[in-house]
C-alpha atoms as a PDB file:
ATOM      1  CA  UNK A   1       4.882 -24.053  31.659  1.00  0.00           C
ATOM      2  CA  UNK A   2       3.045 -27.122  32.321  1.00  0.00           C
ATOM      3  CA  UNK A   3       0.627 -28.638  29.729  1.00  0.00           C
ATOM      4  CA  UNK A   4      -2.604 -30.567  30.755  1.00  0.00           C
ATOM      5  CA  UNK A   5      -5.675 -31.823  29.823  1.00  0.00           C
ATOM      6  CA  UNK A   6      -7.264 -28.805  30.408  1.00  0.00           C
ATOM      7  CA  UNK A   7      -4.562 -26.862  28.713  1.00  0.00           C
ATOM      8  CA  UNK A   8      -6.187 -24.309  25.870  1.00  0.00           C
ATOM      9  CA  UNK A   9      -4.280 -24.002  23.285  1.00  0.00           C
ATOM     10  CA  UNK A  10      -3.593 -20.941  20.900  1.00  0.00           C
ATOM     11  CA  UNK A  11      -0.569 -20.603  17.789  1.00  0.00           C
ATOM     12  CA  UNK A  12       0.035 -19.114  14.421  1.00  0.00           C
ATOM     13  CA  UNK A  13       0.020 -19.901  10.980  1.00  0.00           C
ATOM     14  CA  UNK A  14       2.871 -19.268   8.793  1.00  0.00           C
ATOM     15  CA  UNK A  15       5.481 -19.916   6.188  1.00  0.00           C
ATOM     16  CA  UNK A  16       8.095 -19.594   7.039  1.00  0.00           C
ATOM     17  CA  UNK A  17       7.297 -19.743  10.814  1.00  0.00           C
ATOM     18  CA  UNK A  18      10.672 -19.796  12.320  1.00  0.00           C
ATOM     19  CA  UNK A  19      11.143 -16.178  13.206  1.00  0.00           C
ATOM     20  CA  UNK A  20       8.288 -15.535  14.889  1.00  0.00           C
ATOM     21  CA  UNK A  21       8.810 -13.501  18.062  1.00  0.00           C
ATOM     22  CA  UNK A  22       4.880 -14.303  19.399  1.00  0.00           C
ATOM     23  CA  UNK A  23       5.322 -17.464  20.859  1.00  0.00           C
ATOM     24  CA  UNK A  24       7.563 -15.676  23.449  1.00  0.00           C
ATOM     25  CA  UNK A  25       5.533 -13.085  23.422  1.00  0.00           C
ATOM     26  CA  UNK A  26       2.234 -14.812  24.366  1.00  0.00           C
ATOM     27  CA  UNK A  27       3.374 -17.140  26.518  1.00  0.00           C
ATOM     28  CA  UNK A  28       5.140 -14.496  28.675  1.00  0.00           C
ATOM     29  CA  UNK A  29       1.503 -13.175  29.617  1.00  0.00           C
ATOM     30  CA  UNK A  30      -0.154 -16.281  29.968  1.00  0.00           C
ATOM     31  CA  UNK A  31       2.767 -17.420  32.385  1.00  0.00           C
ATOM     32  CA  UNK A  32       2.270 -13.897  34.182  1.00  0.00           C
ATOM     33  CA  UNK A  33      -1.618 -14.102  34.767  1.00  0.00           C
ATOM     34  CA  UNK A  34      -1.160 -17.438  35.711  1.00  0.00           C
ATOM     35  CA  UNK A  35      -3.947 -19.009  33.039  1.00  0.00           C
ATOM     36  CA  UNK A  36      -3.551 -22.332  31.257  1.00  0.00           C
ATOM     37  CA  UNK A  37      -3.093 -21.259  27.652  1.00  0.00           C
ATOM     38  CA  UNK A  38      -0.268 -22.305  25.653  1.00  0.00           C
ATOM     39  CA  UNK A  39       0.699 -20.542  21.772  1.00  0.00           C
ATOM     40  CA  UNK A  40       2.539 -22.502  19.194  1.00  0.00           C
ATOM     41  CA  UNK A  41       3.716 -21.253  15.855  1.00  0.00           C
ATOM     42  CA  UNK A  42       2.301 -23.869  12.754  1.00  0.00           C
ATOM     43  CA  UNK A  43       4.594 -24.020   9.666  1.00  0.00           C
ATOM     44  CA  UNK A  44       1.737 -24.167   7.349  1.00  0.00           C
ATOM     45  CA  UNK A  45       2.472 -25.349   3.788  1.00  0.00           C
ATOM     46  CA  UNK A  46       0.438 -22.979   1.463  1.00  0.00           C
ATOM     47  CA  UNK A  47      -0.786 -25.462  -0.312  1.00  0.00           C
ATOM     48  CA  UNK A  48      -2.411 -27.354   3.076  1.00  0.00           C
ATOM     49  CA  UNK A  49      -3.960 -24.128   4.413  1.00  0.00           C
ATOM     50  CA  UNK A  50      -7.501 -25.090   4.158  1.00  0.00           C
ATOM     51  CA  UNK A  51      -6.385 -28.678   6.233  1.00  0.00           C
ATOM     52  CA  UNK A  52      -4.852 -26.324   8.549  1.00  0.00           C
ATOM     53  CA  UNK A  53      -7.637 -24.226   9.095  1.00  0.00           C
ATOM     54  CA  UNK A  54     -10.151 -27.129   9.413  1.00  0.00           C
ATOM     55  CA  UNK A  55      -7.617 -28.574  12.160  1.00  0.00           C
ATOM     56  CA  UNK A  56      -8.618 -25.753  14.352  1.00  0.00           C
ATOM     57  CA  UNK A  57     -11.857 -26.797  15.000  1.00  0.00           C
ATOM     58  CA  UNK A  58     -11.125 -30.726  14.872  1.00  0.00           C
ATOM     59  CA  UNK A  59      -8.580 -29.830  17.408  1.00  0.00           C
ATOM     60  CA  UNK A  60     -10.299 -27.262  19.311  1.00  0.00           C
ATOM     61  CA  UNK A  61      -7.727 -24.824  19.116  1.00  0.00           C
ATOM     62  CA  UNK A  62      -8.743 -21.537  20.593  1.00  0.00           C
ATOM     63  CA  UNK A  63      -7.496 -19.281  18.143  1.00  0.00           C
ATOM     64  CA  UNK A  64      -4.352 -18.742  15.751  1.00  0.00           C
ATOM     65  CA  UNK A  65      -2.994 -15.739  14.665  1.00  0.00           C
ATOM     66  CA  UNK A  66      -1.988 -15.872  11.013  1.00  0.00           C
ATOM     67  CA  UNK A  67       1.352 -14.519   9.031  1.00  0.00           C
ATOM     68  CA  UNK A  68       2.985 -14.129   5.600  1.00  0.00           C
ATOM     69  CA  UNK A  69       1.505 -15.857   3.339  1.00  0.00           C
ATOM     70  CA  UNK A  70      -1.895 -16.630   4.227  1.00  0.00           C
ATOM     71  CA  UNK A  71      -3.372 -14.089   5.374  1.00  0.00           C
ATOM     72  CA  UNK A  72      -5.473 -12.966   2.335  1.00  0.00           C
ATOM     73  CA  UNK A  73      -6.084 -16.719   1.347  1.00  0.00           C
ATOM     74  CA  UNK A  74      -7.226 -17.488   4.390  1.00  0.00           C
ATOM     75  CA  UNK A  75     -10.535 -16.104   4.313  1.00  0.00           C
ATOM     76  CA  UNK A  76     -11.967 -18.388   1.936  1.00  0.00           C
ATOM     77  CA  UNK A  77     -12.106 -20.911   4.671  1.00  0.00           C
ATOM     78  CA  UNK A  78     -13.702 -18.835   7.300  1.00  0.00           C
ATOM     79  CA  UNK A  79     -17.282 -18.578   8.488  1.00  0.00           C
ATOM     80  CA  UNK A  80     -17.466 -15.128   9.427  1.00  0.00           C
ATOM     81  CA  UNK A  81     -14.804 -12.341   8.621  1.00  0.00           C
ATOM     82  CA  UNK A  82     -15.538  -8.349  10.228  1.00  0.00           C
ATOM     83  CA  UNK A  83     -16.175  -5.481   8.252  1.00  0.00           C
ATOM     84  CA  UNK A  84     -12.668  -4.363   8.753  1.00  0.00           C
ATOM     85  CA  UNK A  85     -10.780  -7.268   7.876  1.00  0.00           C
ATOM     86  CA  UNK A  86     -13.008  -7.792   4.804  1.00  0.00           C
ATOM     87  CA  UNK A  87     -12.282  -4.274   3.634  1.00  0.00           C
ATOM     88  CA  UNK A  88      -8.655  -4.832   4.175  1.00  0.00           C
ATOM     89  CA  UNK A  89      -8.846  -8.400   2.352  1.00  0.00           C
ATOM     90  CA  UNK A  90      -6.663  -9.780   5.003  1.00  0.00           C
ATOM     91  CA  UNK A  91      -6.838 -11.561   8.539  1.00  0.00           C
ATOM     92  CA  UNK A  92      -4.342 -12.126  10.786  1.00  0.00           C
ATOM     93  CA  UNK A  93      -6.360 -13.386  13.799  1.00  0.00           C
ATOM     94  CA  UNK A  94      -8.666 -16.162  13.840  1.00  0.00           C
ATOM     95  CA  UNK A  95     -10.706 -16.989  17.167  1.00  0.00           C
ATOM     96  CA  UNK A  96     -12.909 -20.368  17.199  1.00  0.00           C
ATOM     97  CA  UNK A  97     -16.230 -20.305  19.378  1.00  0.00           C
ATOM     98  CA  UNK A  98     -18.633 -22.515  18.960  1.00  0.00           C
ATOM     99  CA  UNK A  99     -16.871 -24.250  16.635  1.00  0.00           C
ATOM    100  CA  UNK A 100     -16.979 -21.088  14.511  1.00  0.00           C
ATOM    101  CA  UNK A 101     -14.005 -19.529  13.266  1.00  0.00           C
ATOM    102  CA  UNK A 102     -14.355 -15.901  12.706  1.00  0.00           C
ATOM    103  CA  UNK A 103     -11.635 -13.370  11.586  1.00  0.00           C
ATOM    104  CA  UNK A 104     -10.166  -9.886  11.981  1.00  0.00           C
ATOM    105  CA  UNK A 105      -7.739  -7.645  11.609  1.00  0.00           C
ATOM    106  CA  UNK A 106      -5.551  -6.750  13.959  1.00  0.00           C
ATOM    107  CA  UNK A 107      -2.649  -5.254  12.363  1.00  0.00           C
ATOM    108  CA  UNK A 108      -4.617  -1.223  11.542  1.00  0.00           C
ATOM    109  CA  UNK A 109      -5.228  -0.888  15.308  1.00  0.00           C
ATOM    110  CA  UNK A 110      -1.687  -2.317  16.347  1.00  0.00           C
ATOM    111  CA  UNK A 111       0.125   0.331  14.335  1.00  0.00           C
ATOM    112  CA  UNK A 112      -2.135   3.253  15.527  1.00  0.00           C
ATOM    113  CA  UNK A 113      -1.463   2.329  19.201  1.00  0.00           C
ATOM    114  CA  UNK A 114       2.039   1.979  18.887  1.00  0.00           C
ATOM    115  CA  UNK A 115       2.242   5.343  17.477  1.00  0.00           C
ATOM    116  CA  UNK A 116      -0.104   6.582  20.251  1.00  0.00           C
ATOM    117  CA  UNK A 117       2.513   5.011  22.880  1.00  0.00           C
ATOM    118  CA  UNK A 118       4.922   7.348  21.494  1.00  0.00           C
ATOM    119  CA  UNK A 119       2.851  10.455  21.736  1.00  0.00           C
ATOM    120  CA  UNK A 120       2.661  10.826  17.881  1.00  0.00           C
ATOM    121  CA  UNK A 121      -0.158  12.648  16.477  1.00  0.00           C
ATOM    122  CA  UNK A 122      -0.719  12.294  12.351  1.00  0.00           C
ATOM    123  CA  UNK A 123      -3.811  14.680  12.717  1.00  0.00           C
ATOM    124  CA  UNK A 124      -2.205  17.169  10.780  1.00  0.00           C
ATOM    125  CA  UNK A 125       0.702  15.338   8.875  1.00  0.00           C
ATOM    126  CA  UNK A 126       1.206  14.222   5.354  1.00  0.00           C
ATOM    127  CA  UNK A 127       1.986  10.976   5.365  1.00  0.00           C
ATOM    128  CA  UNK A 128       4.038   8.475   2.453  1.00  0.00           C
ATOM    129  CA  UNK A 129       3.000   5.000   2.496  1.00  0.00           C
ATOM    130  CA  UNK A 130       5.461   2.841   0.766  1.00  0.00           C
ATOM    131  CA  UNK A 131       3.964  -0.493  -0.800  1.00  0.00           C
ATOM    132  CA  UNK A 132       0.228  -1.640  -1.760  1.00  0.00           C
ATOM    133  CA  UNK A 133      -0.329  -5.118  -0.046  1.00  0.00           C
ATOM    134  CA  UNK A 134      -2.152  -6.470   2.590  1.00  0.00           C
ATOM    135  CA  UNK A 135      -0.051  -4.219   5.316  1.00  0.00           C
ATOM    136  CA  UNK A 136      -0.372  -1.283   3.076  1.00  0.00           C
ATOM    137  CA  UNK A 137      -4.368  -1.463   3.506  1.00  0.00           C
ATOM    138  CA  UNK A 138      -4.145  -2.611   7.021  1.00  0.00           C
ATOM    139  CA  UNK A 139      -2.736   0.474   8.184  1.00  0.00           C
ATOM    140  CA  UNK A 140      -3.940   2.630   5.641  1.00  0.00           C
ATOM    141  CA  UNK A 141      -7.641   1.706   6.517  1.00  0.00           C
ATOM    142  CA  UNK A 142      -6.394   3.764   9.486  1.00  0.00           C
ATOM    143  CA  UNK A 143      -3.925   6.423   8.547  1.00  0.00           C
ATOM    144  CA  UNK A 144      -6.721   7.957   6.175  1.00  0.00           C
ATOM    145  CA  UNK A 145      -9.224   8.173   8.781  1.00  0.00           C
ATOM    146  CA  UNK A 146      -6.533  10.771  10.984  1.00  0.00           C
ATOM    147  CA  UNK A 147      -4.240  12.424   8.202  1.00  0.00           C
ATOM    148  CA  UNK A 148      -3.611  15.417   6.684  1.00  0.00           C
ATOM    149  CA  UNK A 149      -3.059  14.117   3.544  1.00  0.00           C
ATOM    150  CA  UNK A 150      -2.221  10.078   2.375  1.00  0.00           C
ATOM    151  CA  UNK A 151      -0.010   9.499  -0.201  1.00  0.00           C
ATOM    152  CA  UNK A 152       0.531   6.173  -1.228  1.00  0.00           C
ATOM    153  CA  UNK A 153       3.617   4.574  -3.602  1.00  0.00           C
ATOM    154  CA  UNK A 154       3.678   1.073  -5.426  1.00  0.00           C
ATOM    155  CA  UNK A 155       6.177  -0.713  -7.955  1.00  0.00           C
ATOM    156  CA  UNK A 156       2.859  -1.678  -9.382  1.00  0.00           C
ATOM    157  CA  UNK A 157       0.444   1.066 -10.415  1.00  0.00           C
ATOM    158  CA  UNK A 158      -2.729  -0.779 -10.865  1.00  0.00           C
ATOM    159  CA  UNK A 159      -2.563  -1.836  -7.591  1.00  0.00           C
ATOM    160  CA  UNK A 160      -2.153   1.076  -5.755  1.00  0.00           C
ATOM    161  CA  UNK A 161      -4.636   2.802  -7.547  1.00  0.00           C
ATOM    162  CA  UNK A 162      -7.061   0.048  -6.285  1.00  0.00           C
ATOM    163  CA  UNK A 163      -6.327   0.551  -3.199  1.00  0.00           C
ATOM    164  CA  UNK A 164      -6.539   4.570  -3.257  1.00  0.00           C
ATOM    165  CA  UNK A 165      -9.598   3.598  -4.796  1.00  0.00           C
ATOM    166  CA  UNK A 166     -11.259   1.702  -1.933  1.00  0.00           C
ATOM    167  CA  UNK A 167      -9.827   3.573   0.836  1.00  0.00           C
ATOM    168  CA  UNK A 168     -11.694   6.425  -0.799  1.00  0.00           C
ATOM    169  CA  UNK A 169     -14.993   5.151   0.133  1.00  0.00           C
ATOM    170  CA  UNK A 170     -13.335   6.078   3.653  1.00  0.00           C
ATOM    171  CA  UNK A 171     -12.118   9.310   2.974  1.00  0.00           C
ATOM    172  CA  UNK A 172     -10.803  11.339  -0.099  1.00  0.00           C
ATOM    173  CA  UNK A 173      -7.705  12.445   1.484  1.00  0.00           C
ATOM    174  CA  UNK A 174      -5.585  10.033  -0.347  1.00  0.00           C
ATOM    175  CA  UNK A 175      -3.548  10.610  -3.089  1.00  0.00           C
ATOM    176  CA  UNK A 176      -0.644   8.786  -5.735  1.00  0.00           C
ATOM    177  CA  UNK A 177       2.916   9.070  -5.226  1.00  0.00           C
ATOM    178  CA  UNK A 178       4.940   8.728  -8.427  1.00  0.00           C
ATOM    179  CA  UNK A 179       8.351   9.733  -7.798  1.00  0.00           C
ATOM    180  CA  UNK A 180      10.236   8.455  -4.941  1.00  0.00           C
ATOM    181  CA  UNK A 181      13.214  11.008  -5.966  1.00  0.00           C
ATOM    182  CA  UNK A 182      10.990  13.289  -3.862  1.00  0.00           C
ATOM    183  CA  UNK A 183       9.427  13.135  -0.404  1.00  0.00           C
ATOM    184  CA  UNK A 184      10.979  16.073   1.373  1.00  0.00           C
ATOM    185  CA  UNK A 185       7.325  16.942   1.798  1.00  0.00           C
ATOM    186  CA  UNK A 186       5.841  14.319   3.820  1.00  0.00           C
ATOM    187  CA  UNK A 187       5.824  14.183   7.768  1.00  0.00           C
ATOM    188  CA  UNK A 188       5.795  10.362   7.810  1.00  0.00           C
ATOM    189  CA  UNK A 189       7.292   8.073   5.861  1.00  0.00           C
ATOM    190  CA  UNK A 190       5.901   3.944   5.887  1.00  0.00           C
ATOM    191  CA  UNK A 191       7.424   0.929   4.256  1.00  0.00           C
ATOM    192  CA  UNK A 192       5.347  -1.744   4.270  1.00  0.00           C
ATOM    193  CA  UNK A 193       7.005  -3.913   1.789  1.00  0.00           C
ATOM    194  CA  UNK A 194       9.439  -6.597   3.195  1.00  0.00           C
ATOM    195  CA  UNK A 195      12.948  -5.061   2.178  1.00  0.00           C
ATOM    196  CA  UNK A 196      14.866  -5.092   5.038  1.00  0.00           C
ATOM    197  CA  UNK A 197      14.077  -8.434   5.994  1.00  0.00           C
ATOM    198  CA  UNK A 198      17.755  -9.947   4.665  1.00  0.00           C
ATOM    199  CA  UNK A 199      20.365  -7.856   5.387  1.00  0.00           C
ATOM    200  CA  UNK A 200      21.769  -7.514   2.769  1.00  0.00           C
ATOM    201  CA  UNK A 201      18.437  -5.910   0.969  1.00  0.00           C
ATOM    202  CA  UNK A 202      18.360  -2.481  -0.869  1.00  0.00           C
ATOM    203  CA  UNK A 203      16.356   0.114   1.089  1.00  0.00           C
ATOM    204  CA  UNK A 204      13.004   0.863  -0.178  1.00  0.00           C
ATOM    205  CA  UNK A 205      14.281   4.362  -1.268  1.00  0.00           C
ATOM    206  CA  UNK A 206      16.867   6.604  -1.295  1.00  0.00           C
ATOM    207  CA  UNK A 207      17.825   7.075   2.356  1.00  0.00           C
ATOM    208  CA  UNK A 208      19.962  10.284   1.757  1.00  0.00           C
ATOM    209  CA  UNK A 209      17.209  11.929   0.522  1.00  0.00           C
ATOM    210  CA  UNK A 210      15.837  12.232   4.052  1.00  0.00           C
ATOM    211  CA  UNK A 211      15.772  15.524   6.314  1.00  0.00           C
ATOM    212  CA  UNK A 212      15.775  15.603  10.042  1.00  0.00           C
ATOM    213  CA  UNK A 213      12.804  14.821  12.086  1.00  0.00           C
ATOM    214  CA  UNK A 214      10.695  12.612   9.569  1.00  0.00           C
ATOM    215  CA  UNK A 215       9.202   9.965  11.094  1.00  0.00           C
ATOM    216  CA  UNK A 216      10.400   6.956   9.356  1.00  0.00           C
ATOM    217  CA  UNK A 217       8.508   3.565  10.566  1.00  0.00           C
ATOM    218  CA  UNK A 218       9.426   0.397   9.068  1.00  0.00           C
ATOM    219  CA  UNK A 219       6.936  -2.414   9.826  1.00  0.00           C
ATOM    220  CA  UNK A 220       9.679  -4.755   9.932  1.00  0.00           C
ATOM    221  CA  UNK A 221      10.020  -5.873  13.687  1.00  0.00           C
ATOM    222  CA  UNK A 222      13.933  -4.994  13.723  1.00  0.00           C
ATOM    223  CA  UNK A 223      16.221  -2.314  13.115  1.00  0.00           C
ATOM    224  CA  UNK A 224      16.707  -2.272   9.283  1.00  0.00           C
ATOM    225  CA  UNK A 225      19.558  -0.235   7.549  1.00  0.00           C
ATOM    226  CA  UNK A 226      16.608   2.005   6.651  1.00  0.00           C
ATOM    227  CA  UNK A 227      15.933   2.265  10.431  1.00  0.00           C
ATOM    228  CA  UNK A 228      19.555   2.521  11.219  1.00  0.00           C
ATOM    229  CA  UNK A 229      20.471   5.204   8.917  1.00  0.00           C
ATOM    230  CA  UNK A 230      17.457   7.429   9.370  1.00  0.00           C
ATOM    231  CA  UNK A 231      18.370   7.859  13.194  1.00  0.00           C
ATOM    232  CA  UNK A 232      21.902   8.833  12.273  1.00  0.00           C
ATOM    233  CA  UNK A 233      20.084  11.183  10.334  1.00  0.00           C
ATOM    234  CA  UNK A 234      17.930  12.950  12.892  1.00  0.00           C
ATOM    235  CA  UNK A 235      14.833  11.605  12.083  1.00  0.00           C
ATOM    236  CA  UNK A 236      12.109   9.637  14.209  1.00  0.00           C
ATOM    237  CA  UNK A 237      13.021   5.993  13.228  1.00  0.00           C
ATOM    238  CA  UNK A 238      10.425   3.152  14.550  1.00  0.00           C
ATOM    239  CA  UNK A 239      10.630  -0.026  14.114  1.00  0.00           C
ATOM    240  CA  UNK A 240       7.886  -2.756  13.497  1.00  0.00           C
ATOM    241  CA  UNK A 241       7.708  -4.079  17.396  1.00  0.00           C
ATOM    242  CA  UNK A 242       5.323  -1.708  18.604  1.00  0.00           C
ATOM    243  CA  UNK A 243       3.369  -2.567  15.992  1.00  0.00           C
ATOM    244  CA  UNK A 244       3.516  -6.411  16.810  1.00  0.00           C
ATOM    245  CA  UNK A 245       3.066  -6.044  20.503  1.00  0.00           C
ATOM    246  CA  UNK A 246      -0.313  -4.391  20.244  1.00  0.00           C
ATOM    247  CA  UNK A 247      -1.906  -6.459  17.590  1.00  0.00           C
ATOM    248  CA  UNK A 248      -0.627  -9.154  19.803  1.00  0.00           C
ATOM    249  CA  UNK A 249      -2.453  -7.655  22.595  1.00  0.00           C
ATOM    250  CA  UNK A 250      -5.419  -7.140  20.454  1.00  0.00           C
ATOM    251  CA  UNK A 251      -5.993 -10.529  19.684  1.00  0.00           C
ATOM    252  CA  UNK A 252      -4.777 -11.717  22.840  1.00  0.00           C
ATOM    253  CA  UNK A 253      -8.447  -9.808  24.414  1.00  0.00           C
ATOM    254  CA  UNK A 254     -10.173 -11.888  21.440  1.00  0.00           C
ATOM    255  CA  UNK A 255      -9.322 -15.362  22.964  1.00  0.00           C
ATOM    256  CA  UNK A 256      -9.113 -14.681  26.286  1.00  0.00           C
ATOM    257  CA  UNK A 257     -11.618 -11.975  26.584  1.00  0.00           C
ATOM    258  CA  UNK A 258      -8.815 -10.335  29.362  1.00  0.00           C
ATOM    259  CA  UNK A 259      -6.314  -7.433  28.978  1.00  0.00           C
ATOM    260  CA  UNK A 260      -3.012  -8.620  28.602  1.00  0.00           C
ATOM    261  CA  UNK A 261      -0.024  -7.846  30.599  1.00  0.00           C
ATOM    262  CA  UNK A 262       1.123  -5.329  27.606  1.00  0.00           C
ATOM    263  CA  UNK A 263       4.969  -4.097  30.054  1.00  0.00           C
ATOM    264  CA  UNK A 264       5.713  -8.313  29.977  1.00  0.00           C
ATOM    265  CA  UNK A 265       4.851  -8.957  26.162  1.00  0.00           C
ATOM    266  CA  UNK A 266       7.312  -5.981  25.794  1.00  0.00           C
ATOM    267  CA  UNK A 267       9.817  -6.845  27.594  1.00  0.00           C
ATOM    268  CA  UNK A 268       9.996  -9.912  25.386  1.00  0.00           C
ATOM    269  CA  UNK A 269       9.830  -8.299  22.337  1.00  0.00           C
ATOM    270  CA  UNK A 270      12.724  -5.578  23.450  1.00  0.00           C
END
């Protein structure tokens, strides 16, 4: 890839920054279509986030996606967020036009496609959402809009009740999960919280517990031990890459305004 004058330039913000798999991702596509964009990942100090975010226009940066942890901070220093982000209280794509930098959401849409590009259906399914943060809301914004049922499980109970709370102005299909000695019931089962990351982390639950041909998706973007062991177990283990290929592609149609190559950002990913 050859930068230029003309070169437009895209990244994301993060901390830490140096497992990102977009960078790869990105440039794979804009290297495919041929067009002169270029992504580079930011290591963003939290405490120089609003700098960082100013930079963007001072620098005419095209857009940034944006990780763990800013993406609820973030906002503050925006001059328009969507409805959707600002429901979920967290963006993780920024796009500058006009020297306006307005955010969104990508993450919701990302997980529902990637479950639609393995012919899942949760019309009818009871679904377990483990964890009340950002990604919690992200997806849930969504989930509770197709479910059965929505059952949602915190270490903190204040905060998931907040949540159930506001996704309720969406629909009253959700509900609080107390026990995690128990979820033979549910179709689908979600961690959203970050164990798995280090190897050596305790699984969200109790992995035994599981039966055969629960869906199990863990929004990390590699195959935890709680992905590992629920295959050997017969169920329907997915991992968090389908989930980060089509936000990427997502926000990838808000900077460029074209649809990516989505089989090439894969193939990077896989």
């Amino acid at each position: 890839m050859e930068i230029s004058g003309k070169t437009k330039i895209v990244g994301i913000f993060g901390y830490p920054i140096e497992h990102t798999l977009s960078p790869a991702m990105h440039n794979a596509a804009f290297k495919y279509l041929g067009i002169d964009y270029c992504y580079i990942p930011f290591l963003v100090h939290p405490e120089l986030l609003g700098d960082a975010v100013r930079a963007i226009k001072a620098l005419n940066i095209v857009g940034v996606n944006v990780t763990i942890p800013h993406k609820e901070n973030v906002i503050k220093y925006l001059d328009y967020v969507d409805e959707e982000a600002m429901f979920i209280g967290a963006v993780n794509t920024i796009v500058n036009a006009n020297r306006k930098l307005s955010g969104y959401n990508t993450d919701g849409i990302g997980f529902m496609l990637s479950l639609e590009e393995l012919n899942i259906n949760i019309d009818d399914k009871k679904v377990l959402v483990v964890g009340a943060g950002g990604a919690s809301r992200a997806i849930g914004y969504y989930i509770c809009k197709r479910a059965h049922k929505l059952f949602i499980y915190g270490r903190t109970k204040e905060k998931v009740l907040r949540l159930i709370n506001d996704l309720r102005r969406i629909n009253d299909n959700i509900y609080l999960h107390e026990n995690l000695d128990n979820f033979s019931e549910f179709d689908m089962i979600v961690n959203t919280t970050p164990l798995g990351l280090k190897d050596e982390d305790t699984p969200p639950f109790n992995i035994g517990l599981l039966r055969a041909n629960q869906i199990v998706y863990d929004l990390i973007y590699k195959d935890t031990r709680l992905i590992k062991e629920a295959r050997e177990k017969g169920c329907i283990a997915i991992n968090g890459k389908g989930m980060l290929l089509w936000q990427g592609v997502k926000a990838f149609e808000k900077w460029t305004g074209i649809s990516p190559p989505v089989d090439i950002m894969r193939s990077v990913l896989i």
